[in-house]
PDB file of N, CA and C in Angstrom:
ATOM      1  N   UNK A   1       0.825  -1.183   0.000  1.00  0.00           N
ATOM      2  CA  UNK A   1       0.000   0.000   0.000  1.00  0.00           C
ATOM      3  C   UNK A   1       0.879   1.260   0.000  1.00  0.00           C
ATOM      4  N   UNK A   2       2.196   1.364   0.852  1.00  0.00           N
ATOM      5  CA  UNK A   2       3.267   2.197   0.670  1.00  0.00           C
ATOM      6  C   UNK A   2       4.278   1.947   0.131  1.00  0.00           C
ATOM      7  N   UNK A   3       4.642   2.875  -0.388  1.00  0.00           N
ATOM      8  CA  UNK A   3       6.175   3.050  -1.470  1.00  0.00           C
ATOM      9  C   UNK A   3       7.302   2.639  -0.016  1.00  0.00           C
ATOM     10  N   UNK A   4       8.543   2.983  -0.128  1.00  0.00           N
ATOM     11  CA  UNK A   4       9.607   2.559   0.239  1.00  0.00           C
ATOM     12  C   UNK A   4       9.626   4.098   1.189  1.00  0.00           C
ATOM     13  N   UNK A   5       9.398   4.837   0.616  1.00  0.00           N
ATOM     14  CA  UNK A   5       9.502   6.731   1.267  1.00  0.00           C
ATOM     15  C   UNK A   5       8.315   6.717   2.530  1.00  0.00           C
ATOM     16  N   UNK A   6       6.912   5.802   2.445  1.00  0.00           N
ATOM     17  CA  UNK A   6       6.130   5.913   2.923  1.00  0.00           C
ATOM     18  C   UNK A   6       4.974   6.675   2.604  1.00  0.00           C
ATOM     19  N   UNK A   7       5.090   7.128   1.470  1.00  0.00           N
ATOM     20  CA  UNK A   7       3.798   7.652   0.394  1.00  0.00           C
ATOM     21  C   UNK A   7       2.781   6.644  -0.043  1.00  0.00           C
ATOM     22  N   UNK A   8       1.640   6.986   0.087  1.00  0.00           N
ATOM     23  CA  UNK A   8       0.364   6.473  -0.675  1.00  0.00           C
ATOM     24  C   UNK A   8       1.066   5.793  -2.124  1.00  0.00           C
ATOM     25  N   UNK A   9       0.986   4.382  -2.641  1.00  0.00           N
ATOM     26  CA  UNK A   9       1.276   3.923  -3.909  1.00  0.00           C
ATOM     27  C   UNK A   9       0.131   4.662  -4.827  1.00  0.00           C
ATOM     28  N   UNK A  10       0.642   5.267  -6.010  1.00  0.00           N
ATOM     29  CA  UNK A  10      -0.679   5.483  -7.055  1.00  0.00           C
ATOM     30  C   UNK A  10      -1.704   4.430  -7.282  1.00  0.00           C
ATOM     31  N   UNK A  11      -1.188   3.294  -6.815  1.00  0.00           N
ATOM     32  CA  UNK A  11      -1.999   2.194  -7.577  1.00  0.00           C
ATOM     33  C   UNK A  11      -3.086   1.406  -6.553  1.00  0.00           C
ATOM     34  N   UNK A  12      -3.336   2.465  -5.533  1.00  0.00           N
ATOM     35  CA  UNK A  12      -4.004   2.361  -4.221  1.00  0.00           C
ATOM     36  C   UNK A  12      -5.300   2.779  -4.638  1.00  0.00           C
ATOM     37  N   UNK A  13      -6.591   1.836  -4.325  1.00  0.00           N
ATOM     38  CA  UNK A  13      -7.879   2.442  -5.198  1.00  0.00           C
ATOM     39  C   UNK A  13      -8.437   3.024  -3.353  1.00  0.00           C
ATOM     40  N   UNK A  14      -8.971   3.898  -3.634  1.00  0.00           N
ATOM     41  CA  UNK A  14      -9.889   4.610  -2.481  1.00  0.00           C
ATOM     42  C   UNK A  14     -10.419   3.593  -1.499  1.00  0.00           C
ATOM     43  N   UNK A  15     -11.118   2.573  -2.005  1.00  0.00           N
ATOM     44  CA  UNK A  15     -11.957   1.009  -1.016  1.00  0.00           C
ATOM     45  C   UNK A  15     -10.628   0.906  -0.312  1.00  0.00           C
ATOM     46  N   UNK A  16      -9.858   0.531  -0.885  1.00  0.00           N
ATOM     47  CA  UNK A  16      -8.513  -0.225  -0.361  1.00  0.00           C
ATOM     48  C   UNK A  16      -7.981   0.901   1.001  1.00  0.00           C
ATOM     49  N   UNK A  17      -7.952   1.719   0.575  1.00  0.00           N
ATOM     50  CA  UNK A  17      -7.168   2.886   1.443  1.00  0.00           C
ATOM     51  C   UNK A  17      -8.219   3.348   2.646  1.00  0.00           C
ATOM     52  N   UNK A  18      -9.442   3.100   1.820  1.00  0.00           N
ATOM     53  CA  UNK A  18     -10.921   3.119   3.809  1.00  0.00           C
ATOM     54  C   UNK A  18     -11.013   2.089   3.972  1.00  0.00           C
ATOM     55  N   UNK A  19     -10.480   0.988   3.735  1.00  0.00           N
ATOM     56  CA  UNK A  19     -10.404  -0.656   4.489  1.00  0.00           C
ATOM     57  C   UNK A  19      -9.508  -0.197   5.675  1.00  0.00           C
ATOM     58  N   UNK A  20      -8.297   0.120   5.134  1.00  0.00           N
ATOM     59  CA  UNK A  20      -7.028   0.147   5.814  1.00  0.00           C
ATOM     60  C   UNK A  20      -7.455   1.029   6.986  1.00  0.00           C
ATOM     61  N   UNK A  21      -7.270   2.579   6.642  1.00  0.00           N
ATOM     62  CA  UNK A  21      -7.866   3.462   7.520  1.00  0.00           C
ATOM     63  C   UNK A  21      -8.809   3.405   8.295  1.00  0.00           C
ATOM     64  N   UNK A  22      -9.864   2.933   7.998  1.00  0.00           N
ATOM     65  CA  UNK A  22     -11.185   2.177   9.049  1.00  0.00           C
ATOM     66  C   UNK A  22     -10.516   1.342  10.093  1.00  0.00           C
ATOM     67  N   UNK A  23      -9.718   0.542   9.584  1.00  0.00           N
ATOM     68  CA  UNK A  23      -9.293  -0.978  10.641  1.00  0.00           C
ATOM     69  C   UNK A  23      -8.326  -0.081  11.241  1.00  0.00           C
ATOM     70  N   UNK A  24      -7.430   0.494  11.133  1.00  0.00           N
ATOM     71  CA  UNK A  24      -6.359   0.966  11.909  1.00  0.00           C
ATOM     72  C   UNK A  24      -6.802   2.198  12.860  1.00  0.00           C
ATOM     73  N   UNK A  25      -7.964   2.601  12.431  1.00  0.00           N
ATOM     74  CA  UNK A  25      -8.594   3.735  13.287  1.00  0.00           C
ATOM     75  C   UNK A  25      -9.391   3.138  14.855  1.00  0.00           C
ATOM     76  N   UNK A  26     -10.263   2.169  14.054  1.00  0.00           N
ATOM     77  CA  UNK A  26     -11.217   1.372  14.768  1.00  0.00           C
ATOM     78  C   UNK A  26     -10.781   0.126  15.297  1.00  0.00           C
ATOM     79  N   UNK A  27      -9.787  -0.770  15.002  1.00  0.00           N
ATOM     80  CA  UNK A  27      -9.213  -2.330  15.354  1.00  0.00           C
ATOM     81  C   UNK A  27     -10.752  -3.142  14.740  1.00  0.00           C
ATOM     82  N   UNK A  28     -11.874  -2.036  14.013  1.00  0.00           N
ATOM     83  CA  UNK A  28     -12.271  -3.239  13.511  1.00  0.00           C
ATOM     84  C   UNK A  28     -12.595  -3.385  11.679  1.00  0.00           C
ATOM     85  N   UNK A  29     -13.071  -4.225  11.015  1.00  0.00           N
ATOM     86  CA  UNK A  29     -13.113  -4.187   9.590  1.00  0.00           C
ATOM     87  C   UNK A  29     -14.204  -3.401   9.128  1.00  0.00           C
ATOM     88  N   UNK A  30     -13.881  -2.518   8.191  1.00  0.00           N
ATOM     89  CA  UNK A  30     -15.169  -2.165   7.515  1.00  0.00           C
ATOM     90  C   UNK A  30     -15.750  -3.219   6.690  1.00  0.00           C
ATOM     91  N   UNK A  31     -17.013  -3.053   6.929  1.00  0.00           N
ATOM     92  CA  UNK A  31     -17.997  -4.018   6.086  1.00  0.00           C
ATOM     93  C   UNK A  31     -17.703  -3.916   4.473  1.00  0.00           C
ATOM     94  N   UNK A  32     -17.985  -4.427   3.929  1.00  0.00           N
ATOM     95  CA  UNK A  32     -17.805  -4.794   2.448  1.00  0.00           C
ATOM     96  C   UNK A  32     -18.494  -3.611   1.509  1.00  0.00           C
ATOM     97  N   UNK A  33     -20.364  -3.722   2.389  1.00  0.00           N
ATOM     98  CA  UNK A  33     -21.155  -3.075   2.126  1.00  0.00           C
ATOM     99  C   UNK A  33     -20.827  -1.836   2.383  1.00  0.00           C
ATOM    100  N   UNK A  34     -20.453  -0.988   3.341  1.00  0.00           N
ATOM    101  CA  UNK A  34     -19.624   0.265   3.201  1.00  0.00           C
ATOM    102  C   UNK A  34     -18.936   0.855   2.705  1.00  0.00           C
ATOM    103  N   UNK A  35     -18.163   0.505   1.611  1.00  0.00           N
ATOM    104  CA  UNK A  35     -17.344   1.227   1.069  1.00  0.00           C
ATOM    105  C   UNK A  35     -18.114   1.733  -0.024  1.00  0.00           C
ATOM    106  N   UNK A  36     -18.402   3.043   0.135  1.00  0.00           N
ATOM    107  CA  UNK A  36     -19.159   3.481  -1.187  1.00  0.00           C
ATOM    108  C   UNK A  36     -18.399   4.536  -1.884  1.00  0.00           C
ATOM    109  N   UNK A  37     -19.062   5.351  -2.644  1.00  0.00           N
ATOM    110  CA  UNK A  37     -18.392   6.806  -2.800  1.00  0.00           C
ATOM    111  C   UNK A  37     -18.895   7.680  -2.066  1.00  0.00           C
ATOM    112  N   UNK A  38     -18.641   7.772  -0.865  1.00  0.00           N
ATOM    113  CA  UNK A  38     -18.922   8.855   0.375  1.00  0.00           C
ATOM    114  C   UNK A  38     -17.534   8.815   0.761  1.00  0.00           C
ATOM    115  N   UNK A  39     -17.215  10.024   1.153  1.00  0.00           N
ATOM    116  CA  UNK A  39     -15.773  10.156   2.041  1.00  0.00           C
ATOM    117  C   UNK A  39     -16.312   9.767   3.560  1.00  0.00           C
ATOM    118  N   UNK A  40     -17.445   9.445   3.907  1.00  0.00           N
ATOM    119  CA  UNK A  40     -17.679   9.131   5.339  1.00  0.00           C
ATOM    120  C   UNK A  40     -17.714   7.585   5.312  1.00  0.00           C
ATOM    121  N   UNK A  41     -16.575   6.844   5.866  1.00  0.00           N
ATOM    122  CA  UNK A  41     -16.492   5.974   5.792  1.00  0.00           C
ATOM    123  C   UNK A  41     -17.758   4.840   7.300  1.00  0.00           C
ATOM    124  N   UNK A  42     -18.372   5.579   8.111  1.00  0.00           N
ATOM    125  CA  UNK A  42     -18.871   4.869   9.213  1.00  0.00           C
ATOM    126  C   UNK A  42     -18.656   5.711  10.323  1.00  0.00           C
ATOM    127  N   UNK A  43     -19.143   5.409  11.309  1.00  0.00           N
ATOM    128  CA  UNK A  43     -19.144   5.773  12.822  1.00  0.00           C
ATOM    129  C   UNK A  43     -18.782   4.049  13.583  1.00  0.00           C
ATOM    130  N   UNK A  44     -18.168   4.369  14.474  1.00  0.00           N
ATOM    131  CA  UNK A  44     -17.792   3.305  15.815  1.00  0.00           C
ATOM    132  C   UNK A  44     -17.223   3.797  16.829  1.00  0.00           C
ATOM    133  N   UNK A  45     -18.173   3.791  18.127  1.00  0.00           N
ATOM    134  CA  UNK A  45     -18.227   3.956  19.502  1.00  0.00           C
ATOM    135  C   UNK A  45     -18.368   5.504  19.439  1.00  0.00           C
ATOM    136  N   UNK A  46     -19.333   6.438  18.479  1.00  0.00           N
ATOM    137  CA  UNK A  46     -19.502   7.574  18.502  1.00  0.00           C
ATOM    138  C   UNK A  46     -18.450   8.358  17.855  1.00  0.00           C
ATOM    139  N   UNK A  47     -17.711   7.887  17.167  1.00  0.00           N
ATOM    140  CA  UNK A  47     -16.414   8.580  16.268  1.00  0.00           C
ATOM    141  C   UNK A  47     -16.749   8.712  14.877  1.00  0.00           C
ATOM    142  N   UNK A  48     -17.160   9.538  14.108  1.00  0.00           N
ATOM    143  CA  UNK A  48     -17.622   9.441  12.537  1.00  0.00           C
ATOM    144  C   UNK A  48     -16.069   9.269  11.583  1.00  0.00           C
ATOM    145  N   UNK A  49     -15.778   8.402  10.889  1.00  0.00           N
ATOM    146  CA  UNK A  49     -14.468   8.120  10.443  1.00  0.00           C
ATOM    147  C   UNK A  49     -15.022   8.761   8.941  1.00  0.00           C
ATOM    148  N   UNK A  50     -13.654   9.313   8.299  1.00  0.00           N
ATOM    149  CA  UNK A  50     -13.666  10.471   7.055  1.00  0.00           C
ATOM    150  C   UNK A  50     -12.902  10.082   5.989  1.00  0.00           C
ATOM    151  N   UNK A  51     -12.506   9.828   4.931  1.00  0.00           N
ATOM    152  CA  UNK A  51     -11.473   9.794   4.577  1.00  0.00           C
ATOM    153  C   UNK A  51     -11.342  10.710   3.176  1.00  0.00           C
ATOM    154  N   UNK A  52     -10.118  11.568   2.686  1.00  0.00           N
ATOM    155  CA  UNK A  52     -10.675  12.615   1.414  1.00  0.00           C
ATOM    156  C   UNK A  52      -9.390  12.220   0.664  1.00  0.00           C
ATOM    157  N   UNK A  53      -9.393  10.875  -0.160  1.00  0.00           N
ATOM    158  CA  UNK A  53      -8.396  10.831  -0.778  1.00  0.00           C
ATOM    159  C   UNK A  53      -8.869  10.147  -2.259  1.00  0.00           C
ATOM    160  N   UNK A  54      -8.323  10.427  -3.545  1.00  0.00           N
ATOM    161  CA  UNK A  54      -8.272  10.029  -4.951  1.00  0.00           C
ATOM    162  C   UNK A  54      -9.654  10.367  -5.243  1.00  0.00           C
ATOM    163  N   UNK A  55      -9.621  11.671  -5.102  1.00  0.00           N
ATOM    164  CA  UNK A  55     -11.058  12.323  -5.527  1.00  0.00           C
ATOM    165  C   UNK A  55     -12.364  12.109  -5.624  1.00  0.00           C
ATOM    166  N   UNK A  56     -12.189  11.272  -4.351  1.00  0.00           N
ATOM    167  CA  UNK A  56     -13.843  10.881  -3.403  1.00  0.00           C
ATOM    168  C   UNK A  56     -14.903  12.046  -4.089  1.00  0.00           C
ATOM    169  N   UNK A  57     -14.581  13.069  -3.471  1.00  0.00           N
ATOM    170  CA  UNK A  57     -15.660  14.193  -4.016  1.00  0.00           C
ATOM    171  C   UNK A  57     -15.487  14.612  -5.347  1.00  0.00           C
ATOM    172  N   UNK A  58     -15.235  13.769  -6.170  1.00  0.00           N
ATOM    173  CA  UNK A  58     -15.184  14.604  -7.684  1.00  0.00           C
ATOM    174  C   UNK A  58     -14.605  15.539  -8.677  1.00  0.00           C
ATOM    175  N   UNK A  59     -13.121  16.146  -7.394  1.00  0.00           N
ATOM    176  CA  UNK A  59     -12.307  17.018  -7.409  1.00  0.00           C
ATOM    177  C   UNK A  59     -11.192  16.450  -8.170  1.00  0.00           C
ATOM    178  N   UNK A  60     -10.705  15.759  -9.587  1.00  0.00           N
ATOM    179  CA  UNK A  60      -9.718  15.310 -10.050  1.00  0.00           C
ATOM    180  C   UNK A  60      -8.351  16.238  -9.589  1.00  0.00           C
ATOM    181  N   UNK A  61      -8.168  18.004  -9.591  1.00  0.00           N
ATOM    182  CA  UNK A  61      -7.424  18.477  -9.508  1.00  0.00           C
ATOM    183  C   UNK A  61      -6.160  17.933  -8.228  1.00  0.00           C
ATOM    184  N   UNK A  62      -4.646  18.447  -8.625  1.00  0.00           N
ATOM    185  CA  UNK A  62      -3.735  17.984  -7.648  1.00  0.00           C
ATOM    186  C   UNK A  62      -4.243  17.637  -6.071  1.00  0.00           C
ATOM    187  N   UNK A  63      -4.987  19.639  -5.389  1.00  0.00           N
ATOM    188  CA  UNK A  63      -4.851  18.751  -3.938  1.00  0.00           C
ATOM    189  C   UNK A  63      -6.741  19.007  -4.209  1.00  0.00           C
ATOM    190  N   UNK A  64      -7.405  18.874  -5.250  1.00  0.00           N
ATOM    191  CA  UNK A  64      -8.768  19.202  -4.840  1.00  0.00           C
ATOM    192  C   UNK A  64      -9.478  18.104  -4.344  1.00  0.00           C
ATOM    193  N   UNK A  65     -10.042  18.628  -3.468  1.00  0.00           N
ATOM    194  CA  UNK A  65     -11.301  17.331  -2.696  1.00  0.00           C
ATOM    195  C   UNK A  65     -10.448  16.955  -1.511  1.00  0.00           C
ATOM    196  N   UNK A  66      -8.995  16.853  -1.615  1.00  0.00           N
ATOM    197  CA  UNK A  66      -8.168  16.104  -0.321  1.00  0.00           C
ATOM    198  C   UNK A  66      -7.962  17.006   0.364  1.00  0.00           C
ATOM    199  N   UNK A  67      -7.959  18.337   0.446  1.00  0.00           N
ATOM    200  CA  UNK A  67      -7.685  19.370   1.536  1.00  0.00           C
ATOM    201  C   UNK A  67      -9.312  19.410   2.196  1.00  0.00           C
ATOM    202  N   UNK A  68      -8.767  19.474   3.256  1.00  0.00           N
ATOM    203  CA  UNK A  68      -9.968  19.908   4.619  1.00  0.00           C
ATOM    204  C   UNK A  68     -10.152  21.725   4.451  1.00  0.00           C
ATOM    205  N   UNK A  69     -11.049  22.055   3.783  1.00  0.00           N
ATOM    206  CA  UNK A  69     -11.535  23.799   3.193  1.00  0.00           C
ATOM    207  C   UNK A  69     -12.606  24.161   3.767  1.00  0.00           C
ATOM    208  N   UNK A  70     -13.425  24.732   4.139  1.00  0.00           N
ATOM    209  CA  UNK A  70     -14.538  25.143   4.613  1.00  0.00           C
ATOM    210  C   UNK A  70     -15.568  24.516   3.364  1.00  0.00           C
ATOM    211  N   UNK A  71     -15.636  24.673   1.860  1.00  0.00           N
ATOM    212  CA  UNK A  71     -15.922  24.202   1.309  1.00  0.00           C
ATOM    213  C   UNK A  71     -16.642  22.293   0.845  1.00  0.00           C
ATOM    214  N   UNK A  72     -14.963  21.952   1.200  1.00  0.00           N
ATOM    215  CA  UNK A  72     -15.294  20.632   1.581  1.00  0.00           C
ATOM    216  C   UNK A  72     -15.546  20.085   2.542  1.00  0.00           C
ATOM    217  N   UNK A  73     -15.805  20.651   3.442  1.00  0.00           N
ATOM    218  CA  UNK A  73     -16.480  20.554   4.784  1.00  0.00           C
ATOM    219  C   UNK A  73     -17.979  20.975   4.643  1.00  0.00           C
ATOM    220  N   UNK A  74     -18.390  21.816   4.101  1.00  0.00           N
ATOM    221  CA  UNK A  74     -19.977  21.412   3.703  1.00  0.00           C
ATOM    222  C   UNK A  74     -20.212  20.524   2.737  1.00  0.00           C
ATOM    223  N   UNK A  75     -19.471  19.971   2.088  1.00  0.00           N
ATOM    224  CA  UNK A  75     -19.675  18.580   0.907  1.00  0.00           C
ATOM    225  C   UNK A  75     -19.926  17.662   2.046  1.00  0.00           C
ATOM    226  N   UNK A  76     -19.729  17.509   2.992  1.00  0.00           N
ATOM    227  CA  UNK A  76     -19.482  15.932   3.853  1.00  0.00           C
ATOM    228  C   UNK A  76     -20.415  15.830   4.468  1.00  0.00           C
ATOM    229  N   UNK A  77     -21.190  14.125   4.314  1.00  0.00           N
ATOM    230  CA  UNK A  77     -22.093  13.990   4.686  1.00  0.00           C
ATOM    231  C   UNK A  77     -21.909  13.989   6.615  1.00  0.00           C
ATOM    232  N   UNK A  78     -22.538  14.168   6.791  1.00  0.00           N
ATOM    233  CA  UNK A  78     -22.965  15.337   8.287  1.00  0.00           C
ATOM    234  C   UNK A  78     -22.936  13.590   9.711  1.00  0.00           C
ATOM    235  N   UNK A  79     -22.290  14.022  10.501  1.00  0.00           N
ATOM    236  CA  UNK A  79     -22.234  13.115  11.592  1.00  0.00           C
ATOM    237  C   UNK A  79     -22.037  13.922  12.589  1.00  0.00           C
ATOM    238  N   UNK A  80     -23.146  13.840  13.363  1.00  0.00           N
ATOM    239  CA  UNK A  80     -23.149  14.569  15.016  1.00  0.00           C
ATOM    240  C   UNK A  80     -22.565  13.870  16.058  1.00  0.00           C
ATOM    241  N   UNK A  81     -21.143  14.094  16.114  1.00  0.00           N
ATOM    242  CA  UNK A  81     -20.632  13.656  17.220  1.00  0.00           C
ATOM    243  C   UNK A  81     -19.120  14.097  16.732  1.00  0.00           C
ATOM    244  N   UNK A  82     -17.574  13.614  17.379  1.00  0.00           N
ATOM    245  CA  UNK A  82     -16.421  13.269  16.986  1.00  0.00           C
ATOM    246  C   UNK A  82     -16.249  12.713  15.813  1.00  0.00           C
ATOM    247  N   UNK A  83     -15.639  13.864  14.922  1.00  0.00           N
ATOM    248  CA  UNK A  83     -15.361  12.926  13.497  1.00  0.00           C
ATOM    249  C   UNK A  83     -13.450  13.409  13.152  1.00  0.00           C
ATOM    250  N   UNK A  84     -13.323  12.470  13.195  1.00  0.00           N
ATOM    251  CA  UNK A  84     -11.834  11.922  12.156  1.00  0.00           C
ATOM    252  C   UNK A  84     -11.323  12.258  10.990  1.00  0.00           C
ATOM    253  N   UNK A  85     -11.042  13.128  10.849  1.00  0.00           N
ATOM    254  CA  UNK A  85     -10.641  12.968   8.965  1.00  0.00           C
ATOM    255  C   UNK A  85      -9.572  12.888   8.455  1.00  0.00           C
ATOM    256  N   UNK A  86      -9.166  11.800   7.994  1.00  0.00           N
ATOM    257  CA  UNK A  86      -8.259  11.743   6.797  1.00  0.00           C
ATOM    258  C   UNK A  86      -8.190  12.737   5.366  1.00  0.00           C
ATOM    259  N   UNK A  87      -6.884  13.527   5.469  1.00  0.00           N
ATOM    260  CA  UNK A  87      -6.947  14.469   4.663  1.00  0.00           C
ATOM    261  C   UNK A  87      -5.583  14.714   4.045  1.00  0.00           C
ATOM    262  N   UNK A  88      -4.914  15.194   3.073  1.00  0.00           N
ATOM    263  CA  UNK A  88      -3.627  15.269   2.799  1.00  0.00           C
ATOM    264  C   UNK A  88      -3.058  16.800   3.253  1.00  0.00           C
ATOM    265  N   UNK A  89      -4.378  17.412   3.390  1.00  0.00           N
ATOM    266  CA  UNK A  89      -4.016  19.081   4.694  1.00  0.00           C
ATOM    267  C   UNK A  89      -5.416  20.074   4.725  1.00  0.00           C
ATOM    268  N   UNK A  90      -4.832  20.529   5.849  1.00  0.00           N
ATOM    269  CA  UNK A  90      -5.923  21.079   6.025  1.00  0.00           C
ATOM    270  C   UNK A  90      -6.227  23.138   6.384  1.00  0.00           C
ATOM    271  N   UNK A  91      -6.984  23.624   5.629  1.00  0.00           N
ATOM    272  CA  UNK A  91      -7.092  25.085   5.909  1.00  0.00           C
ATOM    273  C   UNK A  91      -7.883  25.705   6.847  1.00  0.00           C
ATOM    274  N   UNK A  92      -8.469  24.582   7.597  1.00  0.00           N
ATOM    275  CA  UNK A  92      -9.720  25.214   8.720  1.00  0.00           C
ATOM    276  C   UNK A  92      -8.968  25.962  10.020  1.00  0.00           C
ATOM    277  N   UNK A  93      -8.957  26.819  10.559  1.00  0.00           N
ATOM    278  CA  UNK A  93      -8.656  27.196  11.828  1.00  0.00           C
ATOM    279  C   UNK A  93      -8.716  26.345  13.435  1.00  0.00           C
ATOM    280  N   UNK A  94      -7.855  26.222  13.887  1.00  0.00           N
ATOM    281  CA  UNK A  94      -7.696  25.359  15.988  1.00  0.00           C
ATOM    282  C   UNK A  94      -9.592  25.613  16.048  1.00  0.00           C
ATOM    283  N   UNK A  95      -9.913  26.955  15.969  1.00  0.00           N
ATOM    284  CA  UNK A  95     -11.295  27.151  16.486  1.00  0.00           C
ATOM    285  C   UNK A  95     -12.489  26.264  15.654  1.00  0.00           C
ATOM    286  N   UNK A  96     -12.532  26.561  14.517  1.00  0.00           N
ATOM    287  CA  UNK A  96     -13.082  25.469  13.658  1.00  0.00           C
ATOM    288  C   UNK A  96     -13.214  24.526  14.037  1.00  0.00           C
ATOM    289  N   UNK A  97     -12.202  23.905  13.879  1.00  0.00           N
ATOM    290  CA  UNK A  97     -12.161  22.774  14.230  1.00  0.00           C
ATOM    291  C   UNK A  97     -12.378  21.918  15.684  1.00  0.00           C
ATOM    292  N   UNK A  98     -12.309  22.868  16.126  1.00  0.00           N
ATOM    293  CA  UNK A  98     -13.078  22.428  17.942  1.00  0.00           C
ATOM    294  C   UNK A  98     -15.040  22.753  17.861  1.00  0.00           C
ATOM    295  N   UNK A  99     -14.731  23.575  17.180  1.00  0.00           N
ATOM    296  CA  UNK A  99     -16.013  23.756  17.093  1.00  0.00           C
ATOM    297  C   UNK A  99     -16.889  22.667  16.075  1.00  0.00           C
ATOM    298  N   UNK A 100     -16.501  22.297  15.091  1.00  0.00           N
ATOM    299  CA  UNK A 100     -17.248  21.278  14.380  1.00  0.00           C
ATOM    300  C   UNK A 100     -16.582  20.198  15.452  1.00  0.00           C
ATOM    301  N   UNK A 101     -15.892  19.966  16.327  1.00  0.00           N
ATOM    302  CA  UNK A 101     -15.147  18.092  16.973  1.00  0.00           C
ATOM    303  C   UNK A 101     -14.691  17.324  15.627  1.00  0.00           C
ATOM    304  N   UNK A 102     -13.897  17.926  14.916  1.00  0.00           N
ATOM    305  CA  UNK A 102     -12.795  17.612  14.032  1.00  0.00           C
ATOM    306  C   UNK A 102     -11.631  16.987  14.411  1.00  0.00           C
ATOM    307  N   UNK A 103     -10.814  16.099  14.446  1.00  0.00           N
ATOM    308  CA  UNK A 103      -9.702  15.314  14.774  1.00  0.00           C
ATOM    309  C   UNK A 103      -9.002  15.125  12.743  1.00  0.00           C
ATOM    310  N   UNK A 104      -8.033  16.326  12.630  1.00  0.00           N
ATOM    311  CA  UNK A 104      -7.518  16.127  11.273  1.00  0.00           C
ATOM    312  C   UNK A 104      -6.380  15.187  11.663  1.00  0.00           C
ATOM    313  N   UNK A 105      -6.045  13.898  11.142  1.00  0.00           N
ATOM    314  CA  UNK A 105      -4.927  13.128  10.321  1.00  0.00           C
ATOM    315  C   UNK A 105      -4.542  13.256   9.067  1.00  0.00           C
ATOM    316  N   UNK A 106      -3.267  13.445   8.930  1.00  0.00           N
ATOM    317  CA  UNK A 106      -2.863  13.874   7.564  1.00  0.00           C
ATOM    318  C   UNK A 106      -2.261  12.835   7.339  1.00  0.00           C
ATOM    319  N   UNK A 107      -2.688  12.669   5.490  1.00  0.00           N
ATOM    320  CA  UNK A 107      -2.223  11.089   5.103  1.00  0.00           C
ATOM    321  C   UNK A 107      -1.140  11.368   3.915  1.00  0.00           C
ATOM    322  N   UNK A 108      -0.487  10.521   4.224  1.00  0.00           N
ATOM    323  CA  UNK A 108       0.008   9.718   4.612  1.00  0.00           C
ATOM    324  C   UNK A 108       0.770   9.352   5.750  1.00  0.00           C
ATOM    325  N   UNK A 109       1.408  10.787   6.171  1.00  0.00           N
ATOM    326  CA  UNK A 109       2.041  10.513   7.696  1.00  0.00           C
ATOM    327  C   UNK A 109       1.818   9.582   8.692  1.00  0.00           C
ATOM    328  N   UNK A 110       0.012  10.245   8.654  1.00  0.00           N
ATOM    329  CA  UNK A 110      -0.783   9.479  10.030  1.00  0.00           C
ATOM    330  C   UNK A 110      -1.977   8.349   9.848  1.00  0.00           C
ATOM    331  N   UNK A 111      -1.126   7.518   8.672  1.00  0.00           N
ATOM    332  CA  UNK A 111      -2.257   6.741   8.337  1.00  0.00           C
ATOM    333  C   UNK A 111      -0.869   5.561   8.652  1.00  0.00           C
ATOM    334  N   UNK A 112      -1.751   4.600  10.089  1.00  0.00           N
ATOM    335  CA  UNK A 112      -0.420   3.591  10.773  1.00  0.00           C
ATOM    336  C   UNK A 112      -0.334   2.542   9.398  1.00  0.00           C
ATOM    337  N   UNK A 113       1.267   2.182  10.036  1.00  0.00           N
ATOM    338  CA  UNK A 113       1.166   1.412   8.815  1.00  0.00           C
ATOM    339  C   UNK A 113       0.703  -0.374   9.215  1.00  0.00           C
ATOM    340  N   UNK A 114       1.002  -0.669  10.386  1.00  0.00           N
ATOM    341  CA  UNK A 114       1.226  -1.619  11.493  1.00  0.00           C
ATOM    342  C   UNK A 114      -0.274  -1.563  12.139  1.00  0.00           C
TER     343      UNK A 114
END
């Protein structure tokens, strides 16, 4: 799934990369039936899990759809509680983001590999 540097492989399809991210977030498997084209991959134990990578939202451009924007933050389907997101970066503000209960991981860094 990672190169030798620890980068996302190109040849990583989105399912594959919210399998991974789901299980390593949660210790448990995402269902089969879940993997759709939503960047909201599920909720477990009240945590909404996110993930914004290979242009989930429709954004082919370099970083479009994978940055956390105010923008793409109203694209996302809506979970009331602690949500997670997997993102390659993010432009929202400390306050923002306390205020929506945002937890940004930036991927590839913080996507375990183990």
């Amino acid at each position: 799934m990672f190169d030798e540097g620890g980068k996302i492989r190109e040849t990583v399809s989105f399912s594959d990369l919210a399998r991974h991210v789901y299980f390593t977030e949660t210790g448990e498997p995402l269902p089969r039936g879940r993997v759709t084209k939503t960047p909201f991959l599920g909720a477990c134990r009240g945590v909404g899990i996110y993930l914004l990578y290979n242009g989930i939202l429709s954004d082919k451009s370099a970083q479009g759809g994978n940055v956390l924007t105010r923008s793409v933050l109203a694209m996302l389907p809506p979970f009331d509680g602690q949500k997670v997101i997997y993102c390659t970066g993010c432009l929202l503000g400390k306050d923002r983001l306390q205020a929506e209960r945002i937890l940004v991981r930036q991927t590839p860094y913080e996507i375990k590999v183990s």
